[in-house]
N, C-alpha and C. Protein backbone atom coordinates (compact mmCIF):
# COMPACT_ATOMS: atom_id res chain seq x y z
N UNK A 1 2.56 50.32 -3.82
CA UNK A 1 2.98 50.66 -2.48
C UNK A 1 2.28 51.93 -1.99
N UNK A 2 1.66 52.66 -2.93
CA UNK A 2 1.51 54.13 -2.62
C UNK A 2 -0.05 53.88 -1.72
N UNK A 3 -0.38 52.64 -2.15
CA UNK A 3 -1.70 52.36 -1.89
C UNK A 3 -2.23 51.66 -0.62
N UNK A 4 -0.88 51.26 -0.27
CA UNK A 4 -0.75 50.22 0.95
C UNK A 4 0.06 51.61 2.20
N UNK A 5 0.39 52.28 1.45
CA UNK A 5 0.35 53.81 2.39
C UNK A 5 -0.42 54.54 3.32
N UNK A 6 -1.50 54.82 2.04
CA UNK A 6 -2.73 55.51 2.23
C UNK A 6 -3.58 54.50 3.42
N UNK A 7 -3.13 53.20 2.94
CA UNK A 7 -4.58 52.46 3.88
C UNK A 7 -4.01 52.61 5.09
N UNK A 8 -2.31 52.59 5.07
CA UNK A 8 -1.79 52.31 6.91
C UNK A 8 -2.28 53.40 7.34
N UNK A 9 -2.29 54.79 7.02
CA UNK A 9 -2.93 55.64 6.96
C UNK A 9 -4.29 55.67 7.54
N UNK A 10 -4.81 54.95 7.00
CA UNK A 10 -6.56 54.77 7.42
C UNK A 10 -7.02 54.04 8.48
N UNK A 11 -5.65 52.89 8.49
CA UNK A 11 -5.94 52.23 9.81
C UNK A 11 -5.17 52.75 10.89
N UNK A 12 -3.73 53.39 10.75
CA UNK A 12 -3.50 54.12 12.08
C UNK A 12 -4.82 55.17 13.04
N UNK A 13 -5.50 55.25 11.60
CA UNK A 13 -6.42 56.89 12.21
C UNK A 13 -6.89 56.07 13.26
N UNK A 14 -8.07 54.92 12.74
CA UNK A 14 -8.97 54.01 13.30
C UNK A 14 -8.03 53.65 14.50
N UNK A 15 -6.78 52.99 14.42
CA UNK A 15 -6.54 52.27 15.37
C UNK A 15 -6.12 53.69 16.74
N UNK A 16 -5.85 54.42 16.50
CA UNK A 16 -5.14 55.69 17.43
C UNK A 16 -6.44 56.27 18.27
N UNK A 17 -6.70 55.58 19.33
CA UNK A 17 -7.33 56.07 20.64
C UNK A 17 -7.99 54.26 21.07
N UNK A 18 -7.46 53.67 20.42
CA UNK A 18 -8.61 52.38 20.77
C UNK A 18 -7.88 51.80 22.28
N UNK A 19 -8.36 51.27 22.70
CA UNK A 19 -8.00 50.58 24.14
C UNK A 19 -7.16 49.04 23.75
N UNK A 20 -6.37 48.41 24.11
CA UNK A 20 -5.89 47.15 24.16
C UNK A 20 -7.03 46.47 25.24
N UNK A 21 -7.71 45.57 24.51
CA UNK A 21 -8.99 45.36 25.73
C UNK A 21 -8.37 43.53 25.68
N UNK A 22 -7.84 42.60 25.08
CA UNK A 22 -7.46 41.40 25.18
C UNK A 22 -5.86 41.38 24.84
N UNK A 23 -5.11 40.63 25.21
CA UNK A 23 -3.84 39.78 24.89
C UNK A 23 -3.91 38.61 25.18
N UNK A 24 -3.34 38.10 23.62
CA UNK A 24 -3.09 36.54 24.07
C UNK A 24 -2.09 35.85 23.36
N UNK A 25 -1.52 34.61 23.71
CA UNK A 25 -0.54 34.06 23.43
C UNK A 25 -0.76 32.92 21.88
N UNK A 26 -0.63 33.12 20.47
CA UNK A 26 -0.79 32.51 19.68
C UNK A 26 0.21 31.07 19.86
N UNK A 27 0.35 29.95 18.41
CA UNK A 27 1.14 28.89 18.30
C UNK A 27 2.61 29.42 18.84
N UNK A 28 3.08 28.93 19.43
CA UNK A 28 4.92 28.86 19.94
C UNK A 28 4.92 30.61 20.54
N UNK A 29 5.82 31.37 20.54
CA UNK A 29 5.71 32.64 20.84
C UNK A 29 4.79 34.22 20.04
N UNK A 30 4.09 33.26 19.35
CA UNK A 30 2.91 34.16 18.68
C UNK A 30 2.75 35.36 19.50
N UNK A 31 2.47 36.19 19.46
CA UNK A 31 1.71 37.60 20.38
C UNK A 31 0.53 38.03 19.61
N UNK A 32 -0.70 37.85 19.78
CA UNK A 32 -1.90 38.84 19.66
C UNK A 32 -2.39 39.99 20.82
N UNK A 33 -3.00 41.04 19.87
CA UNK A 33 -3.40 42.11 21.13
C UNK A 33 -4.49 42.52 19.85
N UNK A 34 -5.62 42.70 21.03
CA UNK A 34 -6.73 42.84 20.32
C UNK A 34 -7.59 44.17 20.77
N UNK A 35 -7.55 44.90 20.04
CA UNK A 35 -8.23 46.28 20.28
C UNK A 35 -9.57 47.16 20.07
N UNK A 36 -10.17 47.26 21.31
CA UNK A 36 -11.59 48.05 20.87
C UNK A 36 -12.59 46.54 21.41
N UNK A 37 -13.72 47.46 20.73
CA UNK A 37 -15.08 46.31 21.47
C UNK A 37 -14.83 44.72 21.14
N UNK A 38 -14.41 43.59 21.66
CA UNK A 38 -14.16 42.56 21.49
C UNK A 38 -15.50 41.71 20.94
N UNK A 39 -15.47 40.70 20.37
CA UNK A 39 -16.93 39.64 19.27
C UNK A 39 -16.41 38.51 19.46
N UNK A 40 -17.14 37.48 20.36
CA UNK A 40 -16.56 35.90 20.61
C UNK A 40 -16.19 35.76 19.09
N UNK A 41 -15.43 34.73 19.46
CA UNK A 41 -15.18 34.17 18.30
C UNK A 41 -15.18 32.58 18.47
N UNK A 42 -15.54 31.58 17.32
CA UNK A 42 -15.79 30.55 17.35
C UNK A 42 -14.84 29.42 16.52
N UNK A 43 -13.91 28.45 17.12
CA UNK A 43 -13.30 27.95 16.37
C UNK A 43 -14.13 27.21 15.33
N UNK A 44 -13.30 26.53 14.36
CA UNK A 44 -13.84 25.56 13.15
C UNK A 44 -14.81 24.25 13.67
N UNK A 45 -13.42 23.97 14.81
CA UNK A 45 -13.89 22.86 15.30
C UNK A 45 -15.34 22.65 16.65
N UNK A 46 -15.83 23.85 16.39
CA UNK A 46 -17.02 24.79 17.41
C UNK A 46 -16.76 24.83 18.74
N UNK A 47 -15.04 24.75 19.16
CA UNK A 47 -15.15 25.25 21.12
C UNK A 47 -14.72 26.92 20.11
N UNK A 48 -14.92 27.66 21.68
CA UNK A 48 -14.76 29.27 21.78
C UNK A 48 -13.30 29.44 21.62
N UNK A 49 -13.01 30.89 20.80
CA UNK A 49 -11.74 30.83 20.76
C UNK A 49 -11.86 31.91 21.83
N UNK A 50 -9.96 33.01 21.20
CA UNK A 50 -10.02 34.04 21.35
C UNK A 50 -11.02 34.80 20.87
N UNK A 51 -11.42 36.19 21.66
CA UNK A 51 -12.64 37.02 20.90
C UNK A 51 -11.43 37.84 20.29
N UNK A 52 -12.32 38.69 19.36
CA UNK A 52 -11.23 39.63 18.09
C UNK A 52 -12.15 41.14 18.57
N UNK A 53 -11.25 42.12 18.35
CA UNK A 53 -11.37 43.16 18.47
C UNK A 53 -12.09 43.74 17.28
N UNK A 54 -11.76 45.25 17.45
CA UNK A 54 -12.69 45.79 15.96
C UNK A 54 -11.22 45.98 15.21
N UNK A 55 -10.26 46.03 15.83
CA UNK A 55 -8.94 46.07 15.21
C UNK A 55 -7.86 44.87 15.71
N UNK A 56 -6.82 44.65 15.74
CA UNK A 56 -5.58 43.75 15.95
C UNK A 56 -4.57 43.45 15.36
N UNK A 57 -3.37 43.22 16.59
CA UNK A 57 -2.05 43.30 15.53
C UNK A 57 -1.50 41.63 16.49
N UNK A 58 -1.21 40.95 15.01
CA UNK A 58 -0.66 39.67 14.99
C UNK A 58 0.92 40.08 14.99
N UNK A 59 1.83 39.51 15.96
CA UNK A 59 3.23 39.11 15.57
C UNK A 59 3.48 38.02 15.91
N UNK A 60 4.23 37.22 14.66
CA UNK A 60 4.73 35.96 14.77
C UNK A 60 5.46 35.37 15.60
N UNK A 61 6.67 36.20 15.56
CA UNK A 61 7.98 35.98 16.62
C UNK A 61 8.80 37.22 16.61
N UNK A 62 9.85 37.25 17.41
CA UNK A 62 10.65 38.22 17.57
C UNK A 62 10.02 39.67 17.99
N UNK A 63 9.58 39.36 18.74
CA UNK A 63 8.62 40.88 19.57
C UNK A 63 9.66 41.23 20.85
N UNK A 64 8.98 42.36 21.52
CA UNK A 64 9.31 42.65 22.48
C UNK A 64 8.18 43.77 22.85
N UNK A 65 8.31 43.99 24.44
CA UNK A 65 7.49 45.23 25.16
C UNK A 65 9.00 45.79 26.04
N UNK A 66 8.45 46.59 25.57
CA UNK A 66 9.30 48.08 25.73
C UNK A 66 8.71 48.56 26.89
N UNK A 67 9.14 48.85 28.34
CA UNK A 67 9.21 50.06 29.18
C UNK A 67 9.74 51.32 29.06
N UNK A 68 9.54 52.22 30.12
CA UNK A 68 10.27 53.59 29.72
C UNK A 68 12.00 53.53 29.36
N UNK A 69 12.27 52.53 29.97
CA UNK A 69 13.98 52.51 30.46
C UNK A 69 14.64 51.64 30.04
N UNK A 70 13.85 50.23 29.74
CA UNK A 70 14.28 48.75 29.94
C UNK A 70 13.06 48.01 29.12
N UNK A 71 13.47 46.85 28.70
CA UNK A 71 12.69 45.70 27.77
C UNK A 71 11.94 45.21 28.79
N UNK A 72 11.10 45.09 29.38
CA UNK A 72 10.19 44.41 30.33
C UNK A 72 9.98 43.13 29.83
N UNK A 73 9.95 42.30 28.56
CA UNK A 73 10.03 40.52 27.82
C UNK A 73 10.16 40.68 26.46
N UNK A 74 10.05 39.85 26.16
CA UNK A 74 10.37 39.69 24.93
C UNK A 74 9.77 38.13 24.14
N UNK A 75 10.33 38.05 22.99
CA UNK A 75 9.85 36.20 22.52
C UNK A 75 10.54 35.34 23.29
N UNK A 76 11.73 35.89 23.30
CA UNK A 76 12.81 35.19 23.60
C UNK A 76 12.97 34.82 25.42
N UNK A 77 12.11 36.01 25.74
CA UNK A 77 12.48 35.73 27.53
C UNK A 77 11.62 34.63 28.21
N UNK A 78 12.19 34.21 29.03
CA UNK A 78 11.25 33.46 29.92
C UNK A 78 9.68 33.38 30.18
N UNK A 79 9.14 32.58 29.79
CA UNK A 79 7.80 32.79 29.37
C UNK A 79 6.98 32.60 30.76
N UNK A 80 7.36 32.42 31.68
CA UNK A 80 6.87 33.43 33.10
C UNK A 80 6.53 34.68 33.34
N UNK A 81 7.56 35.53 32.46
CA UNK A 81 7.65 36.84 32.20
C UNK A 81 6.51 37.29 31.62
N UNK A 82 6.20 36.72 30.79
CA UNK A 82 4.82 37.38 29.56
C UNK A 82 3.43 37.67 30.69
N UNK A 83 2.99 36.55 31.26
CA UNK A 83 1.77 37.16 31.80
C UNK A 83 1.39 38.75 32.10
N UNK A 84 2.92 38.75 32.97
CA UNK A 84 2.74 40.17 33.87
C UNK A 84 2.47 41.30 32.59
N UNK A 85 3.52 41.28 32.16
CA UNK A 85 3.91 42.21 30.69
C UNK A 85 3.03 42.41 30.08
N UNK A 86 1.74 41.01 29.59
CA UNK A 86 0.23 41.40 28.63
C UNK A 86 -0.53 42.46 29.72
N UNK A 87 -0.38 41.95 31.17
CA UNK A 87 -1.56 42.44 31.89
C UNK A 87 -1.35 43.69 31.76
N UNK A 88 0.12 44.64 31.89
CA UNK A 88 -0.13 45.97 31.61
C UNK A 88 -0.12 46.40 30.44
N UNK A 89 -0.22 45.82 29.55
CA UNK A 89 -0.88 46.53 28.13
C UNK A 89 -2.19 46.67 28.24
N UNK A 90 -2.98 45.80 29.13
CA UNK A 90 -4.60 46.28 28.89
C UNK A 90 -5.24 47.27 29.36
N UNK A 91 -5.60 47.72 28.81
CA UNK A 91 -6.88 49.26 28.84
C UNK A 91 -5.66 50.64 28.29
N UNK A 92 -4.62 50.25 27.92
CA UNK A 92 -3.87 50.87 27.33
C UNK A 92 -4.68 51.70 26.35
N UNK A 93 -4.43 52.75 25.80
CA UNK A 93 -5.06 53.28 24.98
C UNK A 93 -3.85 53.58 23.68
N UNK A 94 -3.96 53.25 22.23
CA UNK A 94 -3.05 53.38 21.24
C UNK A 94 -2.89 54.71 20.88
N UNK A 95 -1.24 55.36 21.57
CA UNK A 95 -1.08 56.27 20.86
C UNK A 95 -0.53 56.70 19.71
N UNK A 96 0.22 55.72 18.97
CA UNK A 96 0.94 55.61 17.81
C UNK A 96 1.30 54.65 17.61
N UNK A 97 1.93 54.70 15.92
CA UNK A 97 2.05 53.31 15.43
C UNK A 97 2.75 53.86 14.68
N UNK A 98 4.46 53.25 14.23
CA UNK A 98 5.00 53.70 13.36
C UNK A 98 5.81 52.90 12.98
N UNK A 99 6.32 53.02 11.86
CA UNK A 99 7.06 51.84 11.26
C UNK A 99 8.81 52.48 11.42
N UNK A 100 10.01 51.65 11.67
CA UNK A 100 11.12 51.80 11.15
C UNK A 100 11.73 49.98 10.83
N UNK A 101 12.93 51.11 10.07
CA UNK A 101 13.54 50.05 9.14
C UNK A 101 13.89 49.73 7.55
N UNK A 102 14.70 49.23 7.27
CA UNK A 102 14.65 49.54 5.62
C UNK A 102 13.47 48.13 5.17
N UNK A 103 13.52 47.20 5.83
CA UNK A 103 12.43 46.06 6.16
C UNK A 103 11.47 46.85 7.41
N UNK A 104 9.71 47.09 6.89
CA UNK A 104 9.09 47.29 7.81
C UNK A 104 8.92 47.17 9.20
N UNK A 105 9.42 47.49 10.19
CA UNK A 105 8.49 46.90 11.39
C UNK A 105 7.91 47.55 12.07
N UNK A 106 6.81 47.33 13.42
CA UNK A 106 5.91 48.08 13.63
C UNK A 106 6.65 48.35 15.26
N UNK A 107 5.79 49.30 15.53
CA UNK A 107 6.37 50.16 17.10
C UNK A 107 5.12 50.16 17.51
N UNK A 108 4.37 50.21 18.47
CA UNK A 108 2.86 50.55 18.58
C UNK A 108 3.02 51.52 19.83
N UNK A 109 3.19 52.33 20.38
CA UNK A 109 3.05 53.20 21.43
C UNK A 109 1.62 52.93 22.34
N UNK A 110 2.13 52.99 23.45
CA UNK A 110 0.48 53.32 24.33
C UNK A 110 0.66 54.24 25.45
N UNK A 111 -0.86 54.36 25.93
CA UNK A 111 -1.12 56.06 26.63
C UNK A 111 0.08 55.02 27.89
N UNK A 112 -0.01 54.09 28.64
CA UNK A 112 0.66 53.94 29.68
C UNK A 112 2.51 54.01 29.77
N UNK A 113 3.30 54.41 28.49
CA UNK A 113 4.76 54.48 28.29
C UNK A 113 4.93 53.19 28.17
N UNK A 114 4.00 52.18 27.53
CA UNK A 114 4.97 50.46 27.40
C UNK A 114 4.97 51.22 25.13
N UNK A 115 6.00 50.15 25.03
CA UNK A 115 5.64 49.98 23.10
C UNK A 115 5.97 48.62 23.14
N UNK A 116 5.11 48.16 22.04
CA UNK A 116 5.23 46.98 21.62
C UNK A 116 5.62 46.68 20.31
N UNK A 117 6.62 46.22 20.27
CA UNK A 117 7.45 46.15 19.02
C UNK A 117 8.20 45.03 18.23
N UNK A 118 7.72 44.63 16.92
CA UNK A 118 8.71 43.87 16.56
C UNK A 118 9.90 43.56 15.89
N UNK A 119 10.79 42.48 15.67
CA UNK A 119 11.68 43.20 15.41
C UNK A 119 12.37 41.81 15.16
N UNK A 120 12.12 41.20 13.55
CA UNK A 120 12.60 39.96 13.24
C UNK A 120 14.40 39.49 13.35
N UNK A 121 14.25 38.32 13.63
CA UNK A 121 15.62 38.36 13.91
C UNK A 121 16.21 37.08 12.90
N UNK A 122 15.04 36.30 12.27
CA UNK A 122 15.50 34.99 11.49
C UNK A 122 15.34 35.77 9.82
N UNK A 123 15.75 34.74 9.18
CA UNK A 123 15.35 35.33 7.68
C UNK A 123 14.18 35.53 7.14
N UNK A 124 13.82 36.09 6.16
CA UNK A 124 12.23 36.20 5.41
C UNK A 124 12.14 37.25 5.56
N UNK A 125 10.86 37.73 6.20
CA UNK A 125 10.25 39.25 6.34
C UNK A 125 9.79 39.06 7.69
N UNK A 126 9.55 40.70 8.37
CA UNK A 126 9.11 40.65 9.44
C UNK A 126 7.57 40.01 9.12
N UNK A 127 7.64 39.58 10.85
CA UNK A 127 6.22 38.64 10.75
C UNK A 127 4.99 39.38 11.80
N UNK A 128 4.78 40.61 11.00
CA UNK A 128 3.50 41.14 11.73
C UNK A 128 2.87 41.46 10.70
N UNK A 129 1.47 41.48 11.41
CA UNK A 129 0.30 41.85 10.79
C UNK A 129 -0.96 42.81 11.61
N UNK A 130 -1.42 44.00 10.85
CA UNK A 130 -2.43 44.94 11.31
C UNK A 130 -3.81 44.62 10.95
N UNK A 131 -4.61 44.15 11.48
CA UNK A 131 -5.70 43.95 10.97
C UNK A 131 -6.80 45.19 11.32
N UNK A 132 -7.65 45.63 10.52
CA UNK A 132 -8.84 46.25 10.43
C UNK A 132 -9.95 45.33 10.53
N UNK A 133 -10.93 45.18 11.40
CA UNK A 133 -11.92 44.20 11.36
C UNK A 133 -13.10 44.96 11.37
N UNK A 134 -13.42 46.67 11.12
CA UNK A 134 -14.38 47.41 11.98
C UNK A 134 -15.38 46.64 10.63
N UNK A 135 -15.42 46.63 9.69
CA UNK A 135 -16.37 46.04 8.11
C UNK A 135 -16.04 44.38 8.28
N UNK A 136 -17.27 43.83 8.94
CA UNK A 136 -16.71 42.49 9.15
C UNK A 136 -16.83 41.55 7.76
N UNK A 137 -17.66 41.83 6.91
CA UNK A 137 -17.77 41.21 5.55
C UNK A 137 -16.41 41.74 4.66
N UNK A 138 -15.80 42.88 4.81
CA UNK A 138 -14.31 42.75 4.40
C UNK A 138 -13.87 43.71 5.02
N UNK A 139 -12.90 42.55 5.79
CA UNK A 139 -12.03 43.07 6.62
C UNK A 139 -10.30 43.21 5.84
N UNK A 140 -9.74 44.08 5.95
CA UNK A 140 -8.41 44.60 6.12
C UNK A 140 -7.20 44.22 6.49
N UNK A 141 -6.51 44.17 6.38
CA UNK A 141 -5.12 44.10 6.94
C UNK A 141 -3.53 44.61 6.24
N UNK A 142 -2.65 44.97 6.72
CA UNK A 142 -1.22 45.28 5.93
C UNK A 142 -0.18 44.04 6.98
N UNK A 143 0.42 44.07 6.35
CA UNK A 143 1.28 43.45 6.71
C UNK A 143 2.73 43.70 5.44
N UNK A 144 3.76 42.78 5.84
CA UNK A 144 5.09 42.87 4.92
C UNK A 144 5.02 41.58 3.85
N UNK A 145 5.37 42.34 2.25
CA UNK A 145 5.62 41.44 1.70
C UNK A 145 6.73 41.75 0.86
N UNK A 146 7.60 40.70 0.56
CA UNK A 146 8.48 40.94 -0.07
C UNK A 146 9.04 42.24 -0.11
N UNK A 147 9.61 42.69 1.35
CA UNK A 147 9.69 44.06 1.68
C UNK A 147 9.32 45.15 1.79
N UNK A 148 8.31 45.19 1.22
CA UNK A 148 7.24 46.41 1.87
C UNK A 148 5.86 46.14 2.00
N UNK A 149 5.45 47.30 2.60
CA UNK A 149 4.30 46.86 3.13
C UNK A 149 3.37 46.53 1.74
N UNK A 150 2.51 45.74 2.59
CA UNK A 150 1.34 44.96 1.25
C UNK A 150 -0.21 45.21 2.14
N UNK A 151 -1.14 45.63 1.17
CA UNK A 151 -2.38 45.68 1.60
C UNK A 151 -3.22 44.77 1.40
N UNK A 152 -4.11 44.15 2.22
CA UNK A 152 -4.66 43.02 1.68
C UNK A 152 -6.29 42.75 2.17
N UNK A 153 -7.32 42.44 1.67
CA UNK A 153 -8.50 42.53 2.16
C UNK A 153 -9.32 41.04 1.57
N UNK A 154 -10.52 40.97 2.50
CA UNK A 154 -10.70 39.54 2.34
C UNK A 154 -11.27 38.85 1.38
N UNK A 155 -11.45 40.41 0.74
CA UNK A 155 -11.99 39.84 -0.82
C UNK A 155 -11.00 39.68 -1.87
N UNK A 156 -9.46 40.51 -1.58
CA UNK A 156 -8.68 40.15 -2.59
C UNK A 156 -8.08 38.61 -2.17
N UNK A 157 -8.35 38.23 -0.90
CA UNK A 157 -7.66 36.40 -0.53
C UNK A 157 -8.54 35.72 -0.80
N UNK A 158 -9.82 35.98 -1.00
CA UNK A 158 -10.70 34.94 -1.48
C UNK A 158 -10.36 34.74 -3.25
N UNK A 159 -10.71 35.87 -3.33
CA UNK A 159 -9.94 35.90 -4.98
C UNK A 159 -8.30 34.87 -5.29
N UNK A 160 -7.56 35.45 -4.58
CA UNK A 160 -6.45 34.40 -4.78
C UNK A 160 -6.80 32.77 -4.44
N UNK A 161 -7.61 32.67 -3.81
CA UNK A 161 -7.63 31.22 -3.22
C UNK A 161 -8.88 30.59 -4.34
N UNK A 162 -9.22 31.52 -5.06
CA UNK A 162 -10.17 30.78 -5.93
C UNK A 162 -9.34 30.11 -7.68
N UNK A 163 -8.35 31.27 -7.96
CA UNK A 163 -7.48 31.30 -8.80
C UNK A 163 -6.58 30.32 -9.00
């Protein structure tokens, strides 16, 4: 754990001034937000996907955006609601990122007063993920496992998937 510390560590630094330059809507209420210089990206099946940032944070479900005063949407709200809500996260600039909870979850602060936050509400573990993409041959990420945070890089999942 001490190790999966240090890296959130390494990626808050990286991620703390980057811009929210894409949002987009993953499978069912997915949330992606993708940060810094964006790189097409190409599905399997060769149409264009989403482009990926030099950084990004995946949440599964149970999110919300936070205004100064009031929840501006959520997973759960009316999915009319979301457009407006992504559009002012963009050009946002990341001012913090912090975790609460005795189960991880993430808060992300930006320069405009929105946070984006999740905040599981079914069983398992929270379902976010931080990715580091700036080393595209191995790229980064933390996320929650089995209650705390877990560090993970694409050479230790290739390794598991060979095993």
């Amino acid at each position: 754990m001490a190790k999966a510390q240090a890296q959130l560590q390494r990626i808050k630094s990286a991620l703390v001034g980057l811009p929210v330059t894409h949002v987009w809507r993953g499978y069912g209420s997915s949330l992606f937000l993708e940060f810094g210089e964006l790189r097409p990206r190409t599905r399997r099946d060769g149409s264009q996907g989403n482009p990926q940032g030099e950084m990004g944070l995946m949440i599964h479900w149970s999110w919300r955006i936070e205004g100064p005063r009031s929840i501006l949407c959520g997973s759960w709200s009316k999915e009319r609601r979301w457009p407006a809500a992504f559009a002012r996260l963009l050009d946002a600039r990341v001012l913090e990122i912090s975790m609460f909870g005795r189960l991880p979850e993430i808060d992300l602060g930006l320069s405009n007063g929105l946070h984006v936050v999740s905040l599981m509400t079914a069983e398992g573990q929270p379902q976010w993920t931080l990715f580091d993409r700036h080393d595209r041959k191995n790229q980064c990420w933390i996320r929650v496992k089995r209650g705390v945070l877990c560090f993970e890089t694409t050479n230790t999942a290739r390794a598991r998937r060979s095993s």
